[in-house]
Protein backbone atom coordinates (compact mmCIF):
# COMPACT_ATOMS: atom_id res chain seq x y z
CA UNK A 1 0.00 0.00 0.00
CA UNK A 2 1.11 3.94 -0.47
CA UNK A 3 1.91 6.34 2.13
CA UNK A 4 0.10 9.30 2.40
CA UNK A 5 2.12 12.08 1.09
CA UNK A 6 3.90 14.06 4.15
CA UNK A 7 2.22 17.39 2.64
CA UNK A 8 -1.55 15.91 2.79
CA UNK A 9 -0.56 16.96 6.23
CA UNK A 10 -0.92 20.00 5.74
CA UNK A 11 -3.84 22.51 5.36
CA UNK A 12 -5.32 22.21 1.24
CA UNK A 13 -6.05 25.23 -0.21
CA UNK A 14 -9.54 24.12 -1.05
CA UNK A 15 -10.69 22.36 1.82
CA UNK A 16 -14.07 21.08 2.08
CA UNK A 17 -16.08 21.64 5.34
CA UNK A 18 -17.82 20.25 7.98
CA UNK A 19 -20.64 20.80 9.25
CA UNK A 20 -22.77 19.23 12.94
CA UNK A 21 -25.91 17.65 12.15
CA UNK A 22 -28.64 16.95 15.13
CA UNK A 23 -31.24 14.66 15.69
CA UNK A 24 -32.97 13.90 18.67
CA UNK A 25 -30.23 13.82 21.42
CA UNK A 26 -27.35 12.56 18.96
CA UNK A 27 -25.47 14.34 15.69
CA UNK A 28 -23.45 13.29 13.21
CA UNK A 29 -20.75 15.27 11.44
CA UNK A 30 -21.02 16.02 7.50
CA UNK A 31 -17.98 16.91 5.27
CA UNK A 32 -19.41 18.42 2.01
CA UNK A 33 -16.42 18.17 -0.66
CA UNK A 34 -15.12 21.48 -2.61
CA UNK A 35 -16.76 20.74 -5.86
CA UNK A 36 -20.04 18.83 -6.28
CA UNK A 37 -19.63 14.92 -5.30
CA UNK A 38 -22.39 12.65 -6.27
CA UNK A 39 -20.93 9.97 -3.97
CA UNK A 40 -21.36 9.39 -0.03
CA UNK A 41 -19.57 7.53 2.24
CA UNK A 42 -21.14 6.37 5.54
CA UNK A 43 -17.88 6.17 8.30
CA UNK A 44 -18.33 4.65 11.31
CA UNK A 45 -15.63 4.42 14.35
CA UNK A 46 -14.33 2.40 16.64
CA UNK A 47 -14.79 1.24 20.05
CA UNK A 48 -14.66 4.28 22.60
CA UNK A 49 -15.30 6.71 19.69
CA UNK A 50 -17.87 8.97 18.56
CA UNK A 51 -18.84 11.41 15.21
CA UNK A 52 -15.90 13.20 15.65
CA UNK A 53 -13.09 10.33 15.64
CA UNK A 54 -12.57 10.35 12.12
CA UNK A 55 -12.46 13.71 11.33
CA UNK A 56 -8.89 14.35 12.42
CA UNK A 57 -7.10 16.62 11.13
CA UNK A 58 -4.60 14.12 9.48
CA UNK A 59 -7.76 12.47 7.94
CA UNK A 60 -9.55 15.56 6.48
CA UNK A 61 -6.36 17.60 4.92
CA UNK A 62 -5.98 13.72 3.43
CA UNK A 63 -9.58 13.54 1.90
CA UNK A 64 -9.53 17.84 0.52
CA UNK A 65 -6.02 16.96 -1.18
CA UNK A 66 -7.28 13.92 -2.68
CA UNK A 67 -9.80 15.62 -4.17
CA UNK A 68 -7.82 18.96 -4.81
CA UNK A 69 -5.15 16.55 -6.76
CA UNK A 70 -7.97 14.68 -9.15
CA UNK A 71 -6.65 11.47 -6.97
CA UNK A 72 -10.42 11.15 -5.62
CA UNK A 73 -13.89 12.00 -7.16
CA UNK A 74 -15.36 14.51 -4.80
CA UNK A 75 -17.69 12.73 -1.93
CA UNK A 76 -20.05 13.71 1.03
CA UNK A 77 -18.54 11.72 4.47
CA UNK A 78 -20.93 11.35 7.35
CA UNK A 79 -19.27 10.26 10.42
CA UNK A 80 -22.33 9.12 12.78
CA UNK A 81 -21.84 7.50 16.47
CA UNK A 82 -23.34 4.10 17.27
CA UNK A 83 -23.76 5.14 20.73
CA UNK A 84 -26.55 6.18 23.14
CA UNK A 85 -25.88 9.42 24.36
CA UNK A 86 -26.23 7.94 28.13
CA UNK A 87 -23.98 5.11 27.50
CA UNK A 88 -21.10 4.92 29.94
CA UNK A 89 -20.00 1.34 29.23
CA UNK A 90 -18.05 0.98 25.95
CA UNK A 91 -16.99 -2.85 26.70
CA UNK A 92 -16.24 -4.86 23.48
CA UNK A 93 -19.71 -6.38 24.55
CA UNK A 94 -21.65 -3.70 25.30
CA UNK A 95 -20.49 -1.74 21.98
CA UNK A 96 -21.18 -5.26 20.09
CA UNK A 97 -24.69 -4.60 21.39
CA UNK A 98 -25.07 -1.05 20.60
CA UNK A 99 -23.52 -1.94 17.30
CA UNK A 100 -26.62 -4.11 16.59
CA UNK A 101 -29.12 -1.86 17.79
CA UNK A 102 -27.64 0.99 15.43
CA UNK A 103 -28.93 -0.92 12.34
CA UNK A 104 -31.81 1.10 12.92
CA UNK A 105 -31.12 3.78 13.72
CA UNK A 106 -28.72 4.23 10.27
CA UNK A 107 -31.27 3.44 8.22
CA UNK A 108 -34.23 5.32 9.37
CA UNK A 109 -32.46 8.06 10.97
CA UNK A 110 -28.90 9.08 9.51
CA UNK A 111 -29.30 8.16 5.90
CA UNK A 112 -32.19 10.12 5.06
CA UNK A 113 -31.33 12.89 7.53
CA UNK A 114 -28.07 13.26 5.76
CA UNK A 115 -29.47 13.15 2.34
CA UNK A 116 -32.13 15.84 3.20
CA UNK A 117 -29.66 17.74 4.63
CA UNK A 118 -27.13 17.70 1.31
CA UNK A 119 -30.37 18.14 -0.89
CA UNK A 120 -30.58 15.27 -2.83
CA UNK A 121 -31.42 11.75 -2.91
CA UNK A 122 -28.55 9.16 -3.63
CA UNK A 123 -29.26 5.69 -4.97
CA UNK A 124 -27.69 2.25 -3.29
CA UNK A 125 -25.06 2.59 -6.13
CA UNK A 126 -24.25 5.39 -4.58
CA UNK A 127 -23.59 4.82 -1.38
CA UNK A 128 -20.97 3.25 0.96
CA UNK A 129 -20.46 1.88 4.47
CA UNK A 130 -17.18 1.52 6.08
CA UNK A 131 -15.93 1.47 9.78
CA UNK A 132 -12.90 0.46 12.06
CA UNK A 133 -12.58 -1.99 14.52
CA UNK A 134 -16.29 -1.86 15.75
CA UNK A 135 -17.20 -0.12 12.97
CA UNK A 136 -16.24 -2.83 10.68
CA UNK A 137 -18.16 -5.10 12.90
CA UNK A 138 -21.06 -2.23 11.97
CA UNK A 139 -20.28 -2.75 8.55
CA UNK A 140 -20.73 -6.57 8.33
CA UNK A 141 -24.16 -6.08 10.27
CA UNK A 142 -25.18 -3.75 7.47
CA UNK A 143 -23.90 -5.98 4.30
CA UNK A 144 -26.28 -8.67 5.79
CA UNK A 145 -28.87 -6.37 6.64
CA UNK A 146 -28.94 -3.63 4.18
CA UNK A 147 -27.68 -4.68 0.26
CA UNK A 148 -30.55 -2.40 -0.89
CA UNK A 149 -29.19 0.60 0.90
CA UNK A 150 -25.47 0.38 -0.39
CA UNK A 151 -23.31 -1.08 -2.65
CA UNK A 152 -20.48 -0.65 -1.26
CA UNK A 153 -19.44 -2.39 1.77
CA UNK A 154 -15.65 -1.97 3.47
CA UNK A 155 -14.75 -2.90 6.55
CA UNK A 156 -11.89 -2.02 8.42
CA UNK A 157 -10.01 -4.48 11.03
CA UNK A 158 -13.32 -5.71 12.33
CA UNK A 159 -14.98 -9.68 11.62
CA UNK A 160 -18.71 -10.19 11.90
CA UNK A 161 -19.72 -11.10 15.48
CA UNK A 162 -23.25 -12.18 14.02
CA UNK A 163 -22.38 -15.87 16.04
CA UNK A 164 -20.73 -14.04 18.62
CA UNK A 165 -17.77 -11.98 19.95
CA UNK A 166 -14.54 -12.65 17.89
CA UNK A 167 -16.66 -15.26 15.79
CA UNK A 168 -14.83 -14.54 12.72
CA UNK A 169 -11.59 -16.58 14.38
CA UNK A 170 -13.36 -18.86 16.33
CA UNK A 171 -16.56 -19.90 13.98
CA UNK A 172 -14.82 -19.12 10.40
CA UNK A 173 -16.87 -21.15 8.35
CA UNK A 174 -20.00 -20.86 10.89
CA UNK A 175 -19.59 -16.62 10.55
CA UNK A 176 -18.91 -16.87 6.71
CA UNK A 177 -22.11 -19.33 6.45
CA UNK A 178 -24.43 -16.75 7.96
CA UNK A 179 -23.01 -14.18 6.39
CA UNK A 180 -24.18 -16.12 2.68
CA UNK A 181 -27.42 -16.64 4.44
CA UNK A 182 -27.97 -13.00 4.80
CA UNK A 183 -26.45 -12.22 0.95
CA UNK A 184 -28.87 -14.71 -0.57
CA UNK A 185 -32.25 -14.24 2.05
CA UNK A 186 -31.59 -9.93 0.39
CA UNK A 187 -31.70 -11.33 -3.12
CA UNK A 188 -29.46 -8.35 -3.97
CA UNK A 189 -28.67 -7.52 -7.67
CA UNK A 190 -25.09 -6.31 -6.54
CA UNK A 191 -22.42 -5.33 -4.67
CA UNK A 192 -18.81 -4.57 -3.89
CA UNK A 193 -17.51 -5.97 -0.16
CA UNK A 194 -13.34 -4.76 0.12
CA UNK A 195 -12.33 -5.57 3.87
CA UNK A 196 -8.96 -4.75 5.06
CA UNK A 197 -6.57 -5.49 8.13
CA UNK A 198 -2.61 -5.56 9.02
CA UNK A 199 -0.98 -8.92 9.54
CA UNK A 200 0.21 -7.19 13.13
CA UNK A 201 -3.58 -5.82 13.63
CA UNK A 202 -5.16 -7.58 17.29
CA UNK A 203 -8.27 -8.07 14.51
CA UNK A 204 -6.15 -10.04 11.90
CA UNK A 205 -6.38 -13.47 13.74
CA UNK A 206 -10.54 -13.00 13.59
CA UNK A 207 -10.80 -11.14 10.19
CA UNK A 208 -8.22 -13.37 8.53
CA UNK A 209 -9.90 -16.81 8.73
CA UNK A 210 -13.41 -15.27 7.99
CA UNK A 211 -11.95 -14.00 5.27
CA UNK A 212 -10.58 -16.82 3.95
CA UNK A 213 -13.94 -19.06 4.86
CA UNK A 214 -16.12 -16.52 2.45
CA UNK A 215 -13.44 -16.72 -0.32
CA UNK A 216 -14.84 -20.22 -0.73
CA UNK A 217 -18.25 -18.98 -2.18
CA UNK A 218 -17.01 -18.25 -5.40
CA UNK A 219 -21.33 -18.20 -6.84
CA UNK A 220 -21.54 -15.45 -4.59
CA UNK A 221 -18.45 -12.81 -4.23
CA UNK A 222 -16.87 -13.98 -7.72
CA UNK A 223 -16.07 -10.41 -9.50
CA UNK A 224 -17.08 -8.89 -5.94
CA UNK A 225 -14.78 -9.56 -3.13
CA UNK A 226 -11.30 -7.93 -2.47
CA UNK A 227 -9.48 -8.59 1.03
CA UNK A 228 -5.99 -6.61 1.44
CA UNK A 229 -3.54 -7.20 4.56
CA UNK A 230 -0.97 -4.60 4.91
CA UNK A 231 2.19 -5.78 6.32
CA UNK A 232 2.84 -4.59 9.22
CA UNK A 233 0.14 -2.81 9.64
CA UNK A 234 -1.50 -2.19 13.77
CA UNK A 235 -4.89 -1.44 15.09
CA UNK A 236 -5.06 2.52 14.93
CA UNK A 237 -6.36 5.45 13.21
CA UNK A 238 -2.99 6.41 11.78
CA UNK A 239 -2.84 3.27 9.41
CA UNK A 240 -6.86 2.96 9.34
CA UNK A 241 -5.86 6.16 7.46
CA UNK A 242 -3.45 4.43 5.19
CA UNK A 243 -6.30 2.06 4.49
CA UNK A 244 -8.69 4.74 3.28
CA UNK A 245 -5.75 6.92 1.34
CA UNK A 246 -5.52 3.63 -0.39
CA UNK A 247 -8.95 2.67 -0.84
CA UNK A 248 -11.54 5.63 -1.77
CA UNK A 249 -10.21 5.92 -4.85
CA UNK A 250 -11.02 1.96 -5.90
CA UNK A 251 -14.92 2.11 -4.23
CA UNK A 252 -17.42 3.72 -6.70
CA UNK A 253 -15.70 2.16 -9.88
């Protein structure tokens, strides 16, 4: 994988912005691109996180140069938080839960919320979900759950915990089997799923062997499925970074 350039660093000289979004007791963050996009990406973060995670500093000067320097089509990000604003308890299993319950919530809440507030309607083609750590684990939930809301799917050092916590390492072919289950009960037309990790990433030894186990179902992800391992790389936002720098240019073509 690249680096990102040392001067994406840096302040662009057409920088997008951001703007807070409310609804009910939560809000999610928007960045609305320079030029018009006709592309949104839905990022969710990690365990502990919230809406604002993502939107380092590091990250956005990253995104406005990418899209000052023709390297990436202009998009809409909307960084939501999976969250209850009264939860205290961000355990691995208590996030798993709230993680679950967010399905919801991103569908009937955020999406159109976001749309409404950008002033215009996207289609599932395009649209796309990705997340880190937890927020992969979001990410799975929604390629079983919602194939007619995006098309791309791309999660980020997180397996699917739909058989449990760490089930992609300890039920492989059970996690990768339910997964299929969910792809075929949707009866989707089509879809893109890229999932990434780093060989010295605490998720690679749960993301890995899923991985592998779905590669198997050739009638289903042939054309469709990409899985990259950076070597090397660890579990935080610095390289989750790398990932992206890497990636948003591929998703939407």
């Amino acid at each position: 994988m690249l680096k990102i350039p040392s001067e994406y660093t840096a302040d662009c000289a057409h920088p997008g912005k951001i703007t807070t979004v409310p609804y009910g007791e939560k809000a999610f963050l928007l960045y609305t691109p320079v030029r018009p996009a006709s592309h949104i990406l839905y990022l969710i973060h990690g365990g502990g996180g919230d809406e604002r995670t993502f939107f380092r500093p590091s990250f956005v000067h990253m995104v406005d140069h990418m899209i000052d320097k023709g390297q990436l089509e202009p998009l809409y990000i909307v960084t939501p938080c999976f969250y209850d604003p009264e939860q205290t308890d961000k355990s691995p299993g208590t996030s798993g839960k709230a993680v679950l319950k967010f399905q919801k919530e991103l569908r009937e809440q955020i999406v159109p919320l976001a749309e409404k507030e950008i002033g215009r309607h996207f289609d599932c083609t395009q649209r796309a979900i990705s997340g880190f750590s937890m927020g992969g684990m979001t990410t799975w939930y929604a390629f079983m759950g919602s194939l007619d809301l995006f098309y791309w799917f791309m999660p980020m050092s997180g397996d699917c915990w739909a058989l449990g916590e760490k089930g992609g390492g300890d039920k492989p072919e059970e996690t990768a089997e339910a997964i299929v289950d969910a792809v075929k009960q949707q009866k989707a037309p089509d879809f893109r799923l890229y999932a990434i990790t780093g060989s010295k990433d605490i998720a690679y030894p749960n993301l890995d062997p899923q991985m592998q186990a779905l590669k198997r179902y050739s009638d289903i992800f042939e054309g469709k499925l990409r899985y990259d391992v950076l070597d090397g790389g660890v579990h935080d936002y610095e390289t989750i970074f790398r990932y992206l720098y890497n990636a948003l240019p591929v998703i939407f073509h």
